[in-house]
N, C-alpha and C. Protein backbone atom coordinates (compact mmCIF):
# COMPACT_ATOMS: atom_id res chain seq x y z
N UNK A 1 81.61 49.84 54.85
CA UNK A 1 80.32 50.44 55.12
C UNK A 1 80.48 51.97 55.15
N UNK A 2 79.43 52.62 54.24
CA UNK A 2 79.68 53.82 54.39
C UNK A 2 78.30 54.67 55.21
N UNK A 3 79.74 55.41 56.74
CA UNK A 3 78.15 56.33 57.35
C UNK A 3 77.71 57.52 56.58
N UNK A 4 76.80 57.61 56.34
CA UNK A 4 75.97 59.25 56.43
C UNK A 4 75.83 59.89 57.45
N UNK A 5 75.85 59.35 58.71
CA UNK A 5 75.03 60.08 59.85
C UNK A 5 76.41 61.40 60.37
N UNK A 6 75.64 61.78 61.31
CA UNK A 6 76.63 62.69 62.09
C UNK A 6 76.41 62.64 63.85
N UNK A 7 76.88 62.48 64.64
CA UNK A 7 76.84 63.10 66.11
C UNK A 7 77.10 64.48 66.25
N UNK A 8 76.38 65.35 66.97
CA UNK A 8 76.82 66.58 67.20
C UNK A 8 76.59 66.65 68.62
N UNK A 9 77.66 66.78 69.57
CA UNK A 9 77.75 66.98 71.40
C UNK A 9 78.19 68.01 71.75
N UNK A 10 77.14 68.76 72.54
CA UNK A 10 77.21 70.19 73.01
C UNK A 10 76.57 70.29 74.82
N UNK A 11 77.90 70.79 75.18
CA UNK A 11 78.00 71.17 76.66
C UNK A 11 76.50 71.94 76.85
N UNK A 12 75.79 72.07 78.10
CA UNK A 12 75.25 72.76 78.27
C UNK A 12 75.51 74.30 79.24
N UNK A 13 76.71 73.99 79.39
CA UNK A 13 77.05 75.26 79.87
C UNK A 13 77.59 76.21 78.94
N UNK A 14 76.80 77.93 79.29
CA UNK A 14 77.15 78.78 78.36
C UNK A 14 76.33 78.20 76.99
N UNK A 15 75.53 77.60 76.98
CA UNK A 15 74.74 76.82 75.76
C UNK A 15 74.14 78.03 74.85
N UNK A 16 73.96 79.41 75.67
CA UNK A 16 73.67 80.08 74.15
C UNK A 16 74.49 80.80 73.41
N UNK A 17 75.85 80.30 73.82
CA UNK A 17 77.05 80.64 72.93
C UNK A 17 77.71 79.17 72.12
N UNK A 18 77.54 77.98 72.49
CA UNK A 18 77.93 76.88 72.37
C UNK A 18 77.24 76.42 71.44
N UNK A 19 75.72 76.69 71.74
CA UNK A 19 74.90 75.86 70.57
C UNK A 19 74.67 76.69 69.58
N UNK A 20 75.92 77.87 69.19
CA UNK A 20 75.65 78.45 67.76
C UNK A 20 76.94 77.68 66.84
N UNK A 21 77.46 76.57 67.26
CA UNK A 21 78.49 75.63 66.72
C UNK A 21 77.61 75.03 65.96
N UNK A 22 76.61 74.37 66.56
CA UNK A 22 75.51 73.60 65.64
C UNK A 22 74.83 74.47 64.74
N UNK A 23 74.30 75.49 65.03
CA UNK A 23 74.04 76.53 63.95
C UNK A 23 75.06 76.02 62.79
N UNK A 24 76.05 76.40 63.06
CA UNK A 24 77.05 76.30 61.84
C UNK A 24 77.45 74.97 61.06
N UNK A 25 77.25 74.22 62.01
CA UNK A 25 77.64 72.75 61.37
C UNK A 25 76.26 72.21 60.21
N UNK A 26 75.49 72.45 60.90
CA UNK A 26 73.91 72.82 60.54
C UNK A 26 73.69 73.23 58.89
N UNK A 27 74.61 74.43 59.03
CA UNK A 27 74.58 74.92 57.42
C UNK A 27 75.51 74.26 56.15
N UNK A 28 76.22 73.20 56.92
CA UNK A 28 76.77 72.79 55.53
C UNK A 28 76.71 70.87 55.79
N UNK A 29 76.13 70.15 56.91
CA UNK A 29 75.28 69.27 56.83
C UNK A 29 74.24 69.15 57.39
N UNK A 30 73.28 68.16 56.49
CA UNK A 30 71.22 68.57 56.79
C UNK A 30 71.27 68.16 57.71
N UNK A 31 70.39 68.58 58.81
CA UNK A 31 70.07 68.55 60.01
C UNK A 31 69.45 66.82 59.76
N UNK A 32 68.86 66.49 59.07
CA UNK A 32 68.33 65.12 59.21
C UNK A 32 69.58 63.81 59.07
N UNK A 33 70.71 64.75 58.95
CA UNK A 33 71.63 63.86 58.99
C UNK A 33 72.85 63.86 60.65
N UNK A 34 71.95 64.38 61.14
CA UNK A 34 73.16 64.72 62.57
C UNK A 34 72.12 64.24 63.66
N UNK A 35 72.57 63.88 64.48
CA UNK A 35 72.18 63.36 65.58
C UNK A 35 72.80 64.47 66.91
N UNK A 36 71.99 64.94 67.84
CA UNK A 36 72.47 65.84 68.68
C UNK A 36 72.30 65.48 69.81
N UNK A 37 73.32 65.85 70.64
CA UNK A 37 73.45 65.39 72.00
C UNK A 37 73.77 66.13 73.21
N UNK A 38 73.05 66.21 74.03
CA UNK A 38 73.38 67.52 74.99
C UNK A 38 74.28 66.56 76.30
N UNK A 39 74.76 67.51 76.75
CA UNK A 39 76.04 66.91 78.44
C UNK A 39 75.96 68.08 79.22
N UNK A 40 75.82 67.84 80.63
CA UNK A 40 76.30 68.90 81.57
C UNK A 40 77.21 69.82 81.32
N UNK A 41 78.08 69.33 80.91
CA UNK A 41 79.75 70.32 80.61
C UNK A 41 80.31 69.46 79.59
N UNK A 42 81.83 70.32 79.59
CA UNK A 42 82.72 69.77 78.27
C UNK A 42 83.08 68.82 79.34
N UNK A 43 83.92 68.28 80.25
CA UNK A 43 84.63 67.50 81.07
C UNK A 43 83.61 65.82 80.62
N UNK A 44 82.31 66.13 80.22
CA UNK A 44 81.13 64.70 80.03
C UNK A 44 81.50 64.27 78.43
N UNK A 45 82.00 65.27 77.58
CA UNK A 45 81.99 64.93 76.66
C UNK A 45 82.59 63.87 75.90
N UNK A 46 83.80 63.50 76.09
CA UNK A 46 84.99 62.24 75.61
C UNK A 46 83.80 61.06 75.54
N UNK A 47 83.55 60.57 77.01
CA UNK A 47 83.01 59.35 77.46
C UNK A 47 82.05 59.02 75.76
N UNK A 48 81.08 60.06 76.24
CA UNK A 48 79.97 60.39 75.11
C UNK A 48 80.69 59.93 74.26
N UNK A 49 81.24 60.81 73.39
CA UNK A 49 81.84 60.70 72.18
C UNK A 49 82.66 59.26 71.57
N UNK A 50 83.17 58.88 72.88
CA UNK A 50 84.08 57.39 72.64
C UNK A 50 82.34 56.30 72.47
N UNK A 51 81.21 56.52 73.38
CA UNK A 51 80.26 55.91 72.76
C UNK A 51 79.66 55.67 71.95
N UNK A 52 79.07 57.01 71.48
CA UNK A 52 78.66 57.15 69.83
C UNK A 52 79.95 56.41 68.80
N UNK A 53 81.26 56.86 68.88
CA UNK A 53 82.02 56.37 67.91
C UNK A 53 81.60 54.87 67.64
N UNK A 54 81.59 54.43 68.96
CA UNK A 54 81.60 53.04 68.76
C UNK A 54 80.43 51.89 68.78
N UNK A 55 79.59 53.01 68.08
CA UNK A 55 78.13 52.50 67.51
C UNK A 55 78.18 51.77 66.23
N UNK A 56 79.34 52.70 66.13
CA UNK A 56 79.55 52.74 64.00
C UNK A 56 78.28 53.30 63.71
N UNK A 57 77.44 53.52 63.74
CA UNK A 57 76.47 54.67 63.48
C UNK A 57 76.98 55.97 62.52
N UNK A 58 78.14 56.45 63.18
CA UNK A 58 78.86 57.78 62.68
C UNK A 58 79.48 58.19 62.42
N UNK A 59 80.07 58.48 60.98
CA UNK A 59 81.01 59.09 59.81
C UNK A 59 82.12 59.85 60.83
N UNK A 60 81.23 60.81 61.68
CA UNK A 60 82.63 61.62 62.58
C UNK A 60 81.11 62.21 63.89
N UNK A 61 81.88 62.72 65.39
CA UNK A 61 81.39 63.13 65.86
C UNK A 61 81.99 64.34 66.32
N UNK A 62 81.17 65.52 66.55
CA UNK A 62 81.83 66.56 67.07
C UNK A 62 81.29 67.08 67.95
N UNK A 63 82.53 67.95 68.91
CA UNK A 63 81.64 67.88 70.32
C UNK A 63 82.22 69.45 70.48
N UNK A 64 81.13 70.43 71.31
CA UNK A 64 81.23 71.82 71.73
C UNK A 64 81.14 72.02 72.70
N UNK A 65 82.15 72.72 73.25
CA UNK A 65 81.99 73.29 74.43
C UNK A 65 82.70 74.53 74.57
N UNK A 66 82.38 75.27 75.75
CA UNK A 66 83.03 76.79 76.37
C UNK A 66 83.45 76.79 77.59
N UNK A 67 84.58 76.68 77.58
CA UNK A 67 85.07 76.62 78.77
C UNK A 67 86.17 77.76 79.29
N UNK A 68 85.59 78.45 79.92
CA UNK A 68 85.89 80.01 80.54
C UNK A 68 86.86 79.70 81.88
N UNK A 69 87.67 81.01 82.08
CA UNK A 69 88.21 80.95 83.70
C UNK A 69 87.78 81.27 84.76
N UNK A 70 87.31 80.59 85.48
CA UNK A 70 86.29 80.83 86.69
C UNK A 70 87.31 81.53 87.68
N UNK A 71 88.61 81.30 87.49
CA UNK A 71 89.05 82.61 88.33
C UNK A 71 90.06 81.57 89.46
N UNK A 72 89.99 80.05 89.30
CA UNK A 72 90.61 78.80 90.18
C UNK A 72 91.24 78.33 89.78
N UNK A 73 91.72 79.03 87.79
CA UNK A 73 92.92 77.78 87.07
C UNK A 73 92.12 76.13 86.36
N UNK A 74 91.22 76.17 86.66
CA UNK A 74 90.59 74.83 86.79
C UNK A 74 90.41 74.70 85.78
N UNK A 75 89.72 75.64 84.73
CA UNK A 75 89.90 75.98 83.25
C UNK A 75 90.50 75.09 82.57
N UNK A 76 92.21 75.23 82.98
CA UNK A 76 92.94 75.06 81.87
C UNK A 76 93.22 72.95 82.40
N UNK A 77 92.92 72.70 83.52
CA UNK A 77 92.98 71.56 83.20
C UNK A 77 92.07 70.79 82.83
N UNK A 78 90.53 71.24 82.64
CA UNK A 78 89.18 70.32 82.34
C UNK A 78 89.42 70.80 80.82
N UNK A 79 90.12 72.16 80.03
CA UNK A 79 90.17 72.10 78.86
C UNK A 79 91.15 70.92 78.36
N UNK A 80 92.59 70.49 78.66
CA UNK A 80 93.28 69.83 78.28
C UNK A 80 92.79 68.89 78.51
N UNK A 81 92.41 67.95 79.69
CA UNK A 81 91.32 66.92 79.84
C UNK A 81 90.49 66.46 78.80
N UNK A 82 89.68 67.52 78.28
CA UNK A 82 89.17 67.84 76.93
C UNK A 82 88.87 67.05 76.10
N UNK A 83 90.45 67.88 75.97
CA UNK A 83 90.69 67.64 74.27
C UNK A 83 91.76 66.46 74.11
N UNK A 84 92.15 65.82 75.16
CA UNK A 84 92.71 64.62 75.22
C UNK A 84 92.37 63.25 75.21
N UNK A 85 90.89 63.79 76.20
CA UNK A 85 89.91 62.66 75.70
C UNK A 85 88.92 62.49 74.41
N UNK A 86 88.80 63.83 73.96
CA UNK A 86 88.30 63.55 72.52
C UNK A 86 89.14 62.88 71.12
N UNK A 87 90.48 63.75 71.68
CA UNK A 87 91.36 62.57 70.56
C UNK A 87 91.55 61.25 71.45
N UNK A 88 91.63 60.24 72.46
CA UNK A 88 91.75 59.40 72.28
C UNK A 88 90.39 58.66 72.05
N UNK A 89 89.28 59.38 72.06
CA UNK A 89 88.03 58.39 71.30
C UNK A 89 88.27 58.00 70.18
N UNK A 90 88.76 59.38 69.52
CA UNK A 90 89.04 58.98 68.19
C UNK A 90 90.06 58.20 67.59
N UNK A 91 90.97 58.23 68.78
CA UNK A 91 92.46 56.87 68.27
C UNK A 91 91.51 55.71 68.21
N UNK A 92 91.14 55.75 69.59
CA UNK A 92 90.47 54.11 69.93
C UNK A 92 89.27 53.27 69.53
N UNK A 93 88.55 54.49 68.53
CA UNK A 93 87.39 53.99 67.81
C UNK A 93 87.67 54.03 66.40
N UNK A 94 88.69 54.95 65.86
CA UNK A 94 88.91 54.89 64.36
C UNK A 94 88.13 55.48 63.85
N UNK A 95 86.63 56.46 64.43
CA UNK A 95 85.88 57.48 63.88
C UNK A 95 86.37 58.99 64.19
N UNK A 96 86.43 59.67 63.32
CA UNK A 96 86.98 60.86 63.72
C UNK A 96 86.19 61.67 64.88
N UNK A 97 86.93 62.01 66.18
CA UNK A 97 85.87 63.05 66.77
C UNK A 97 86.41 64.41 66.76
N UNK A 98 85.94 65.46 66.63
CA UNK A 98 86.14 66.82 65.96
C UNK A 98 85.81 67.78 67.72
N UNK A 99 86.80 69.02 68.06
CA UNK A 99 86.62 69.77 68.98
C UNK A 99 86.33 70.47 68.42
N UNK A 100 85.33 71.40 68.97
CA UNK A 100 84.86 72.91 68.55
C UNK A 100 84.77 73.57 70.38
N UNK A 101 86.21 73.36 70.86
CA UNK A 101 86.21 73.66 72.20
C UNK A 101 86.75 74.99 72.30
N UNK A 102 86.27 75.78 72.96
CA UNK A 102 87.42 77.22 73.24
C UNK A 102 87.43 77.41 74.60
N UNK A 103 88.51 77.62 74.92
CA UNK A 103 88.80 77.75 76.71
C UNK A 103 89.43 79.31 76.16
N UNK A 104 89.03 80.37 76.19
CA UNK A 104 89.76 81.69 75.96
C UNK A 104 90.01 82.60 77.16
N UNK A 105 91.03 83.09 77.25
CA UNK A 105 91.78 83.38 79.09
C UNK A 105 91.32 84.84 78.66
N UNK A 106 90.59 85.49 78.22
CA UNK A 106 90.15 87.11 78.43
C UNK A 106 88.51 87.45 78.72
N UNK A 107 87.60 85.81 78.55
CA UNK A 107 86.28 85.94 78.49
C UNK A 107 86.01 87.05 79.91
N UNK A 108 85.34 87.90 79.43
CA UNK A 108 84.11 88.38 80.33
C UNK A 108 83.07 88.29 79.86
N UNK A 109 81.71 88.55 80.68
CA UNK A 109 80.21 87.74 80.68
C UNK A 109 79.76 89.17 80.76
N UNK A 110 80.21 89.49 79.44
CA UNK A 110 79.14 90.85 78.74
C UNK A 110 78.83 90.94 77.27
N UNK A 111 77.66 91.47 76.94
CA UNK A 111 77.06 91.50 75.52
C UNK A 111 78.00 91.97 74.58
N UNK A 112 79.09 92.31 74.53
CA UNK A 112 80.37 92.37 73.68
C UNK A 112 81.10 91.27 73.66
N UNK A 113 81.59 90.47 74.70
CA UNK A 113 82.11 89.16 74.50
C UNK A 113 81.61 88.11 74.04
N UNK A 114 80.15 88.37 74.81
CA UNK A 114 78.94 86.92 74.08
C UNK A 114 78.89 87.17 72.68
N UNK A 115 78.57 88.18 72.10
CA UNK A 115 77.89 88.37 70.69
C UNK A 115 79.71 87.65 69.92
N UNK A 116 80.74 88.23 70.65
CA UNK A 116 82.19 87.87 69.68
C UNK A 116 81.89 86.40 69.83
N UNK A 117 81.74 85.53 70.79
CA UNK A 117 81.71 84.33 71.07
C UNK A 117 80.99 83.47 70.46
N UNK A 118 80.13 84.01 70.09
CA UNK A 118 78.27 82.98 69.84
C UNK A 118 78.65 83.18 67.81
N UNK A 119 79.49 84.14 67.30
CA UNK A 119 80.03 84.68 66.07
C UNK A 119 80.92 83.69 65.83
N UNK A 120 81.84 83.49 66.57
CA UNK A 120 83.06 82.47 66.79
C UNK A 120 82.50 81.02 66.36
N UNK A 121 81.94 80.81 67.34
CA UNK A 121 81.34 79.27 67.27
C UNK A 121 80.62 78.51 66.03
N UNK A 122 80.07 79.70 65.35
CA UNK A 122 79.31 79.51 64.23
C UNK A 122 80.22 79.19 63.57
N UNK A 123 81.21 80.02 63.72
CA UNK A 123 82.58 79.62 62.38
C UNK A 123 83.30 78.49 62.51
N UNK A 124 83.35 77.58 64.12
CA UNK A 124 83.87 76.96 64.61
C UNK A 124 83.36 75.77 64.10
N UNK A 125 81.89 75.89 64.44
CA UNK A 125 80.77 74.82 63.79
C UNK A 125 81.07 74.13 62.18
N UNK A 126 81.31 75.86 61.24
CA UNK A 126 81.27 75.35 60.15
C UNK A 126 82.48 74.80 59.84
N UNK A 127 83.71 74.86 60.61
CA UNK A 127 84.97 74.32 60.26
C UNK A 127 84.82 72.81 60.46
N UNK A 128 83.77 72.75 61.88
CA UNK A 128 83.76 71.30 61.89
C UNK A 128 83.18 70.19 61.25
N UNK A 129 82.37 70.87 60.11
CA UNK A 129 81.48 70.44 59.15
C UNK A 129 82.58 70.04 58.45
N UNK A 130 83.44 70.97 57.86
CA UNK A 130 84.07 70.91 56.74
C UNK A 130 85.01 69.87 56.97
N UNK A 131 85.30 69.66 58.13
CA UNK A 131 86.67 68.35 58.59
C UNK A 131 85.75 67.47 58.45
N UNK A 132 84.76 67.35 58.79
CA UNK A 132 83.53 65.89 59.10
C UNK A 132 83.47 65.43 57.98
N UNK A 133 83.04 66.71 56.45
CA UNK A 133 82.71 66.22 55.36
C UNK A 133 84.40 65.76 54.85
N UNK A 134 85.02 65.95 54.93
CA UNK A 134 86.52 66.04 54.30
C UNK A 134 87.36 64.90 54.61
N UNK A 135 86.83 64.31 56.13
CA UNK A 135 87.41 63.04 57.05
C UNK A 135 86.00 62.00 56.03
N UNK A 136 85.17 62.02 55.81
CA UNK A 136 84.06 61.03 55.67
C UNK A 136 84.50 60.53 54.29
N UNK A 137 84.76 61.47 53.34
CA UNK A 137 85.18 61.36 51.92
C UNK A 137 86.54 60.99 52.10
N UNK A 138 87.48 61.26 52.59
CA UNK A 138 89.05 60.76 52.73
C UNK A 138 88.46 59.04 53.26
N UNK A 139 87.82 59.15 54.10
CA UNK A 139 87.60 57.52 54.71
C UNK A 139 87.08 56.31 53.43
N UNK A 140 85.95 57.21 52.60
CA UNK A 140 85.54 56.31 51.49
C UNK A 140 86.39 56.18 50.47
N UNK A 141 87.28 56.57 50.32
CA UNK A 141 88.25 56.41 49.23
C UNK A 141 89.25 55.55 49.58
N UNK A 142 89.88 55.52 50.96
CA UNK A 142 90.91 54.03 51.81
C UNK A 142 89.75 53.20 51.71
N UNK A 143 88.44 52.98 51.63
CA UNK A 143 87.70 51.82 51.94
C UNK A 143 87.48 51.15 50.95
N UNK A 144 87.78 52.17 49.81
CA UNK A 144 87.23 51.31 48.52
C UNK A 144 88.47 51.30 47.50
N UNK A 145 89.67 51.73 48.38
CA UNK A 145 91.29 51.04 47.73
C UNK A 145 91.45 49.48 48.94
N UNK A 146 91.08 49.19 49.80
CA UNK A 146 91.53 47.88 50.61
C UNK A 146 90.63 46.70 50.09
């Protein structure tokens, strides 16, 4: 079976730097083909993501988030948390799920960092397009050698 669709999961924190990932993913697949999903934070995202996978609904899902140092360390373990649970959705469902996560240890919360950030993500977005489209086409070609 071949998907078309897409999941796209985006933290709502820091969301007007986060949701310029979808911007980007946006530009290189049609919006009528992605399905979008909002979460409190990145730490909600895996669960999500291990769900959608396992709809079969979706070619690949990718999930965004920003996760900054609040100044407690806490950072660096809800980032690894992460991105540990996004790859094991993807072991355990066999759909690819894609990070467009940045935990970056210099953020400050000024119009020079946001504008670098919200720039970032877009590019982040479109990388994750390009793995989504690149994993979907690698998948139809094992499906139609077995």
């Amino acid at each position: 079976m071949t998907h078309t669709r897409y999941a796209f999961v985006k933290a709502n924190w820091h969301s007007d730097i986060v949701d310029r990932a979808l911007d980007g993913f946006l530009e290189l697949i049609p919006a009528d083909l992605v399905d979008v999903f909002d979460v409190p934070g990145a730490f909600e995202m895996p669960l999500l993501a291990r769900d959608l996978a396992q709809t079969g609904r979706y070619a690949a899902v990718a999930c965004a988030a920003f996760v900054v140092d609040g100044g407690i360390y806490r950072h660096d373990f809800v980032a690894q948390g992460v991105v540990d649970g996004l790859m094991r959705a993807g072991l355990d469902t066999g759909i690819p799920v894609l990070s467009v996560s940045l935990t970056p240890h210099q953020y400050q919360e000024t119009d020079h960092h946001n504008a670098i950030y919200r720039e970032n993500f877009v590019e982040k977005g479109r990388e994750a397009a390009h793995a989504a489209l690149k994993i979907t086409a690698t998948h139809a070609i094992l499906s139609q050698t077995t």
